[in-house]
N, C-alpha and C. Protein backbone atom coordinates (compact mmCIF):
# COMPACT_ATOMS: atom_id res chain seq x y z
N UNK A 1 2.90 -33.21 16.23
CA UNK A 1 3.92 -32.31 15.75
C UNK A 1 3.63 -31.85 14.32
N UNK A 2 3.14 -33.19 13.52
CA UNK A 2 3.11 -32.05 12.10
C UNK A 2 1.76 -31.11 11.95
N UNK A 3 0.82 -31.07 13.10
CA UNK A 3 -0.17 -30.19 12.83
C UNK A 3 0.28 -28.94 13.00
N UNK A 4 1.09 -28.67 14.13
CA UNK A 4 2.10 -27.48 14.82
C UNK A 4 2.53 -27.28 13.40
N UNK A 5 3.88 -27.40 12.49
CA UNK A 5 4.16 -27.47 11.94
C UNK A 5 3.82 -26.37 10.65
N UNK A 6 2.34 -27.39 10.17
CA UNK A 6 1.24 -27.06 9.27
C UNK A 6 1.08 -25.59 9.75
N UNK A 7 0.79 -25.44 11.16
CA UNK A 7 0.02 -23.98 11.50
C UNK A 7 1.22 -23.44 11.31
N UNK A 8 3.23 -23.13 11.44
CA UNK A 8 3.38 -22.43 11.58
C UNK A 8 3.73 -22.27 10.25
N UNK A 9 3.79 -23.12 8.99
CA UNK A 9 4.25 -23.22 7.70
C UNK A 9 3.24 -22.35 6.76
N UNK A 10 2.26 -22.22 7.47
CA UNK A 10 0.59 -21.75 6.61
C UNK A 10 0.61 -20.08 6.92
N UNK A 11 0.63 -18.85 5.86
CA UNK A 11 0.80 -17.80 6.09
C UNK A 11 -0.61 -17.60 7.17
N UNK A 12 -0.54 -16.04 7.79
CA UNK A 12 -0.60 -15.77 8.69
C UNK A 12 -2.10 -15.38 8.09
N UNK A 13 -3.04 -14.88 8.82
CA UNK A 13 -4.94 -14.53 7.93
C UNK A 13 -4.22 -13.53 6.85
N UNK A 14 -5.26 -12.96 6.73
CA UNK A 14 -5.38 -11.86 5.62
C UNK A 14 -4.93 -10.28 6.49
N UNK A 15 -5.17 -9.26 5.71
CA UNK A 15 -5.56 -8.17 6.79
C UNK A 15 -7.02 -7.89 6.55
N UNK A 16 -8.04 -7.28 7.68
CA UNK A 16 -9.64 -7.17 7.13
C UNK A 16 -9.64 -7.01 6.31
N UNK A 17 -11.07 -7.57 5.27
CA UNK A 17 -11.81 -6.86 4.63
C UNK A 17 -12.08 -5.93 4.30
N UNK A 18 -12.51 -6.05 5.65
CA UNK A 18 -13.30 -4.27 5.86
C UNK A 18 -13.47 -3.49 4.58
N UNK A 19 -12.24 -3.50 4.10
CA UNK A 19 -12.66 -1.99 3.33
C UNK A 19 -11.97 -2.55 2.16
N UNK A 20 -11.76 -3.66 1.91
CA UNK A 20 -12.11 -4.03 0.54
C UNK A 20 -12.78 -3.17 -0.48
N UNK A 21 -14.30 -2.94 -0.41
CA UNK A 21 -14.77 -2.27 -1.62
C UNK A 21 -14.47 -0.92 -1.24
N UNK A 22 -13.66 -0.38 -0.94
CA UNK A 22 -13.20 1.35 -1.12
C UNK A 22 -13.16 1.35 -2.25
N UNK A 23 -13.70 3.05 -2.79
CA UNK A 23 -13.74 3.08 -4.32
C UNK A 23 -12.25 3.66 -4.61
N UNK A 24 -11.15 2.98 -4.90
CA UNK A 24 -9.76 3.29 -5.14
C UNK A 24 -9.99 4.60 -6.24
N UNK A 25 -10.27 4.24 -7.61
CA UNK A 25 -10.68 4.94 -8.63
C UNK A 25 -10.99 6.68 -7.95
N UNK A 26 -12.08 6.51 -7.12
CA UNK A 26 -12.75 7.84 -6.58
C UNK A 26 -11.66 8.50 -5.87
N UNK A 27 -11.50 7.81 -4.84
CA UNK A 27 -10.35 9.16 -4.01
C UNK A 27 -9.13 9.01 -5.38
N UNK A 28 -8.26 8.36 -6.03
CA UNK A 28 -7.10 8.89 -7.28
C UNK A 28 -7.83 9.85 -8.09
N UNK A 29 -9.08 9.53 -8.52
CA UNK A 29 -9.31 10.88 -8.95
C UNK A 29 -9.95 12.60 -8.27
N UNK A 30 -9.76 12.23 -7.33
CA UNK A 30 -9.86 13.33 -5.85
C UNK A 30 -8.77 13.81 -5.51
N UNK A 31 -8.41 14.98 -5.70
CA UNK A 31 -7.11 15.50 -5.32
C UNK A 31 -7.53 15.57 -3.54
N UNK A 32 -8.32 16.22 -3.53
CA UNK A 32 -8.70 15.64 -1.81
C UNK A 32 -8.67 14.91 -1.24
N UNK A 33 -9.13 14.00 -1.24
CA UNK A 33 -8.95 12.59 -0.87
C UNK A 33 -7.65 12.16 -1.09
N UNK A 34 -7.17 12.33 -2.06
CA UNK A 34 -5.80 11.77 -2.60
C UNK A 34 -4.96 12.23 -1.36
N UNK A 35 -4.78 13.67 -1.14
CA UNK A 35 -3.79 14.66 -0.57
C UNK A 35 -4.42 14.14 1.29
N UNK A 36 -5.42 13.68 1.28
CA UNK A 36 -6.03 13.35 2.68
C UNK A 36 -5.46 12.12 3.17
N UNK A 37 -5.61 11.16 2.16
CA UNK A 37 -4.34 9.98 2.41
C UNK A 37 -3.34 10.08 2.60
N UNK A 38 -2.68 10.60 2.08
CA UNK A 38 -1.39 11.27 1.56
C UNK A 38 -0.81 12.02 3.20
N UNK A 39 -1.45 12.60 3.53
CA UNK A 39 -1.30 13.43 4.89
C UNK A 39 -1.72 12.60 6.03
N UNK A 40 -2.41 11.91 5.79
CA UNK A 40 -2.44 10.97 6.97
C UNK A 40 -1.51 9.90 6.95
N UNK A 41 -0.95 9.25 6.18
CA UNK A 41 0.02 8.04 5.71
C UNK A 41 1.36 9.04 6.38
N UNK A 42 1.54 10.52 5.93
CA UNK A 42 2.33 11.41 6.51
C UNK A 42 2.79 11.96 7.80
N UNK A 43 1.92 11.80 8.35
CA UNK A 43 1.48 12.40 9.51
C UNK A 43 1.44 13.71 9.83
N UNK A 44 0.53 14.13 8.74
CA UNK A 44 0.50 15.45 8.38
C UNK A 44 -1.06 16.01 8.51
N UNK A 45 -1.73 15.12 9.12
CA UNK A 45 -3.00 15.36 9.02
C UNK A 45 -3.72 14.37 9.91
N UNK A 46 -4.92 14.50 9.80
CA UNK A 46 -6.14 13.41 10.47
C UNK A 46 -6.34 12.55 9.62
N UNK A 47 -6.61 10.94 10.33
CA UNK A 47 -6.91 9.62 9.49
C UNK A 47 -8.25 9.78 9.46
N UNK A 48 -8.82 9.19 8.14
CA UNK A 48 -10.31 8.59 8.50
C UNK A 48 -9.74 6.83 9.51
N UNK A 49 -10.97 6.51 9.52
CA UNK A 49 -10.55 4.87 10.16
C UNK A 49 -10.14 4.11 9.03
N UNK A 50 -10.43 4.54 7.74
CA UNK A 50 -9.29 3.30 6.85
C UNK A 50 -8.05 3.97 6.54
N UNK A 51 -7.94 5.58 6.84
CA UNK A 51 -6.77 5.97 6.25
C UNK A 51 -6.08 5.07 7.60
N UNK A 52 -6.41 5.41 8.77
CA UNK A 52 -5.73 4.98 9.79
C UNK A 52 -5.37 3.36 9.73
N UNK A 53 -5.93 2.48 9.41
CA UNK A 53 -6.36 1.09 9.21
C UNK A 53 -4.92 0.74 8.14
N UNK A 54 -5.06 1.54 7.26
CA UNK A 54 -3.90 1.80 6.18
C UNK A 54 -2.71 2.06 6.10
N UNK A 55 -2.61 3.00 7.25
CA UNK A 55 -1.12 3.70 8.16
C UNK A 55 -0.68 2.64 9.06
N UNK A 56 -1.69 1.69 9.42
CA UNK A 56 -1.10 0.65 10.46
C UNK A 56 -0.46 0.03 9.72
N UNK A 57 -0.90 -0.93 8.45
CA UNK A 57 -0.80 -1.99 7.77
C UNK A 57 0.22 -2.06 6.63
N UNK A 58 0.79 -0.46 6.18
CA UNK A 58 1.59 -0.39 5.07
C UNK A 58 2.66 -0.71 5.52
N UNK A 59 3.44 -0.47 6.80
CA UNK A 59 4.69 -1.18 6.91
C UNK A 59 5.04 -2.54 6.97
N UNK A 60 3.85 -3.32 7.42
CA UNK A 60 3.62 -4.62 7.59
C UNK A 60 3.72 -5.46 6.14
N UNK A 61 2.63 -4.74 5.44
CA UNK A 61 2.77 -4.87 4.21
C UNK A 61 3.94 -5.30 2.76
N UNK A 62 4.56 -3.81 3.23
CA UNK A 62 6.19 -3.45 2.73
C UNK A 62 6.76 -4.78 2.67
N UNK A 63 7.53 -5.06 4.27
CA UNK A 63 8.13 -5.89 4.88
C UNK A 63 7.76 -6.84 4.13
N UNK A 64 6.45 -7.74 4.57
CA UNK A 64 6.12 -8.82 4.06
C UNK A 64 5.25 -8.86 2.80
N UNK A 65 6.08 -8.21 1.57
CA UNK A 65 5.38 -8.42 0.29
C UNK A 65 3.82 -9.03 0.30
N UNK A 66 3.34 -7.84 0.88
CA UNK A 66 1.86 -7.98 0.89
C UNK A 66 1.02 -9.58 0.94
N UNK A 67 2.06 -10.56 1.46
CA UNK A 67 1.54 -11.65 1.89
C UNK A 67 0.08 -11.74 2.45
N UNK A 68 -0.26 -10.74 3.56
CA UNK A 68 -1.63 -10.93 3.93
C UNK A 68 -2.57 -10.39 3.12
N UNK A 69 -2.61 -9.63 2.13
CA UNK A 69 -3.14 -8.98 1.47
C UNK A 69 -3.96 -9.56 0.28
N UNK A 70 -5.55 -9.36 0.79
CA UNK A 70 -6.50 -10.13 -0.42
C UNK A 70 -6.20 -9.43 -1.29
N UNK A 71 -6.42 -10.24 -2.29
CA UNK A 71 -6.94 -9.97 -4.10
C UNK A 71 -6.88 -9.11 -3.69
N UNK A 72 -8.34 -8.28 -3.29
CA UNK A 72 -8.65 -6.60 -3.87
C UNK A 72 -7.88 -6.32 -3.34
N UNK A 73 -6.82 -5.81 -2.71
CA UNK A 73 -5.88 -5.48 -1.76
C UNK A 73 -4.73 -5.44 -2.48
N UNK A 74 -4.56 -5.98 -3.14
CA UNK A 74 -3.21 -6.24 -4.02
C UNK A 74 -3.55 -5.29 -5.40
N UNK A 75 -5.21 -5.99 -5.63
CA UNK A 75 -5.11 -4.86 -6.87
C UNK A 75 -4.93 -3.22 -6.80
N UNK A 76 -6.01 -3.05 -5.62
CA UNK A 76 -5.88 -1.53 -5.36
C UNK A 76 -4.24 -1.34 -5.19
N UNK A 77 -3.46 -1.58 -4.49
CA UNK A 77 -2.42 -1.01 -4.22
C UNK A 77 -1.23 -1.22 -5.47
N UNK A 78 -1.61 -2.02 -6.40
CA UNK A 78 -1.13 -1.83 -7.89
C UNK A 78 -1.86 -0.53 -8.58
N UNK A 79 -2.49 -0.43 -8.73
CA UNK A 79 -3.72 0.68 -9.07
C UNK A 79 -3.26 2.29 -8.67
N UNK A 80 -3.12 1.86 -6.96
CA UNK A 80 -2.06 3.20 -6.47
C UNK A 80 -1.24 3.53 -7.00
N UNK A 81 -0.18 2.73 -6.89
CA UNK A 81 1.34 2.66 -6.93
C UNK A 81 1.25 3.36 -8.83
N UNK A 82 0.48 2.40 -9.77
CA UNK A 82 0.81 2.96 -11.21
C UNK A 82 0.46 4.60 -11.19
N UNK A 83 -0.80 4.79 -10.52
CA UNK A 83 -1.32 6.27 -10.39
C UNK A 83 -0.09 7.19 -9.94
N UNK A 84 0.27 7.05 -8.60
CA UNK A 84 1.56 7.74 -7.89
C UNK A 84 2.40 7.95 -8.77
N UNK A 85 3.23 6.95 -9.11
CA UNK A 85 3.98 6.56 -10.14
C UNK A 85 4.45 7.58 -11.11
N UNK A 86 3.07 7.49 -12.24
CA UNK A 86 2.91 8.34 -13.18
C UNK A 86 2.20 9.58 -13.16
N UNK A 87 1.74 9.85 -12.58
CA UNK A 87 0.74 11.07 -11.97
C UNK A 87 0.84 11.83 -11.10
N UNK A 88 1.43 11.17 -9.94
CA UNK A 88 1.87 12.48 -8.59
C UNK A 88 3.17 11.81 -8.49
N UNK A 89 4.45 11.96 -9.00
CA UNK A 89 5.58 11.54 -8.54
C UNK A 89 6.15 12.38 -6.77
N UNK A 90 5.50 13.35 -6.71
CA UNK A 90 5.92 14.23 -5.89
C UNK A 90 5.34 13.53 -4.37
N UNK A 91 3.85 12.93 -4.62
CA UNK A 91 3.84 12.28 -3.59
C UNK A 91 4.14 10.92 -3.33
N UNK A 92 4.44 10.03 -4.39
CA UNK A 92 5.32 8.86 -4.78
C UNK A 92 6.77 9.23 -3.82
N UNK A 93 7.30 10.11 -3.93
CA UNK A 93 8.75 10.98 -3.46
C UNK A 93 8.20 10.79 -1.89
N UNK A 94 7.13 11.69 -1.75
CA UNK A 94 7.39 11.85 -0.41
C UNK A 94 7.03 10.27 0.32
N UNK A 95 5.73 9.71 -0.29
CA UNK A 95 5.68 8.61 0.80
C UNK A 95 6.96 7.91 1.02
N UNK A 96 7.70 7.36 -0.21
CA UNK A 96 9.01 7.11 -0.29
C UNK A 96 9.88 7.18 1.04
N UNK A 97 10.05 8.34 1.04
CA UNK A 97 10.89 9.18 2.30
C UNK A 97 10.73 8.90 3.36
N UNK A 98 9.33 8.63 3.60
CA UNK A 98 8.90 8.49 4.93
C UNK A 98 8.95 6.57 5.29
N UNK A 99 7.95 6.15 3.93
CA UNK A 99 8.15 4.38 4.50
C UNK A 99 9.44 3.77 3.93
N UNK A 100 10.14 4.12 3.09
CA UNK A 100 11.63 3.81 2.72
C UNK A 100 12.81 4.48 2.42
N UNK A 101 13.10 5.42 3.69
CA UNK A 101 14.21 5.97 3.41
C UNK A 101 15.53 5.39 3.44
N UNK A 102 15.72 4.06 3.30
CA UNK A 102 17.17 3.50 3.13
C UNK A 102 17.04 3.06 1.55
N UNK A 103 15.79 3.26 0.74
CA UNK A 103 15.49 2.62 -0.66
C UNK A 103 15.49 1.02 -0.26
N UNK A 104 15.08 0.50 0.59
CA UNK A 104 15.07 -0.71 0.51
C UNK A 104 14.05 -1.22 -0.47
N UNK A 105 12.99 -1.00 -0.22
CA UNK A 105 11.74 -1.56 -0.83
C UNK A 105 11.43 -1.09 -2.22
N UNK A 106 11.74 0.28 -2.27
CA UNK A 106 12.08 0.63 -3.95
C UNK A 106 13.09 -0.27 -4.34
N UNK A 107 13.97 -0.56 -4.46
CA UNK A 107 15.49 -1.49 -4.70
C UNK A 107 14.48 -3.09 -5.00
N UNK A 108 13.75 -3.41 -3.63
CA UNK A 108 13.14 -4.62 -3.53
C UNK A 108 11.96 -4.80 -4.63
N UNK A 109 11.82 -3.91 -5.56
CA UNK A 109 10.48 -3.74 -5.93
C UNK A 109 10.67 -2.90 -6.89
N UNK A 110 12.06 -2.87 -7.65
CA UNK A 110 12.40 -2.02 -8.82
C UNK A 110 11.49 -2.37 -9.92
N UNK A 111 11.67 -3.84 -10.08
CA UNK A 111 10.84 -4.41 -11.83
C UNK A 111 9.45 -4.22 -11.28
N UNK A 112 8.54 -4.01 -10.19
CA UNK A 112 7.60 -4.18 -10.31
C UNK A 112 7.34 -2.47 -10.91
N UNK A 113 8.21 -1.48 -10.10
CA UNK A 113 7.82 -0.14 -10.13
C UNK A 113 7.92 0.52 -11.86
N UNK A 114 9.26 -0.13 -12.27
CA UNK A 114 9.51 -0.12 -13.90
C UNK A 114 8.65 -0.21 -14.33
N UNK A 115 7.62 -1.53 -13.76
CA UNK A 115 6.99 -2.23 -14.90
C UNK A 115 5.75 -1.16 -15.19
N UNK A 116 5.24 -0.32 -14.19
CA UNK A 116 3.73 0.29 -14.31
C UNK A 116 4.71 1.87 -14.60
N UNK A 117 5.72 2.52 -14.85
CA UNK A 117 5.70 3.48 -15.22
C UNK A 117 5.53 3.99 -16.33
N UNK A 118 4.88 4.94 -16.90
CA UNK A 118 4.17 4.58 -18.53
C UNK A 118 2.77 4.54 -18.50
N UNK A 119 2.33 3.23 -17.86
CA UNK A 119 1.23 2.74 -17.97
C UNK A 119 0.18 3.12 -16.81
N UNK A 120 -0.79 4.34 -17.28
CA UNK A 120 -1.84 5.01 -16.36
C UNK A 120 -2.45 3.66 -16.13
């Protein structure tokens, strides 16, 4: 019984790798790329396989405060979030709309969002 236990007390894997080394930096400074995410996260467009990979995983994410989420995974999506943030509020707005339109997760995630506005 306490091995059961152990397994169900012990968070769940990671999400892949995989795409760990995406150059975050490159597509934020790509309005293309940027607006290509952006439309695919939307459903406003075609995924590559990580935009798609990405569209699976952000609600999961949300929900469970990026629990599965390696290091680089956490950093990039701090990295995002300050970029959005301060730089494209408009698409900050829209993803908004689409993965939290009751403001839950903004509400859930006020001091973190405070904390990077300002700071490119």
């Amino acid at each position: 019984m306490a091995c059961v236990a152990v397994t169900w007390a012990r968070p769940e894997s990671t999400y892949t790798d995989k795409w760990d080394n995406i150059n975050v930096d490159g597509i934020l400074e790509s309005n293309r790329l940027l607006k290509g995410y952006v439309d695919c996260l939307l459903g406003k467009g075609r995924c590559t396989p990580d935009g798609k990979a990405l569209k699976e995983t952000l609600p999961d994410a949300l929900e469970h405060e990026c629990v599965k989420c390696t290091g680089k995974q956490r950093s990039g999506a701090d990295k995002v979030i300050r970029h959005l943030v301060n730089k494209r509020p408009d698409l900050w707005k829209e993803l908004a709309v689409k993965y939290d339109p009751d403001n839950i997760y903004q509400a859930r995630y006020k001091d973190k969002i405070d904390a990077v506005k300002g700071s490119a």
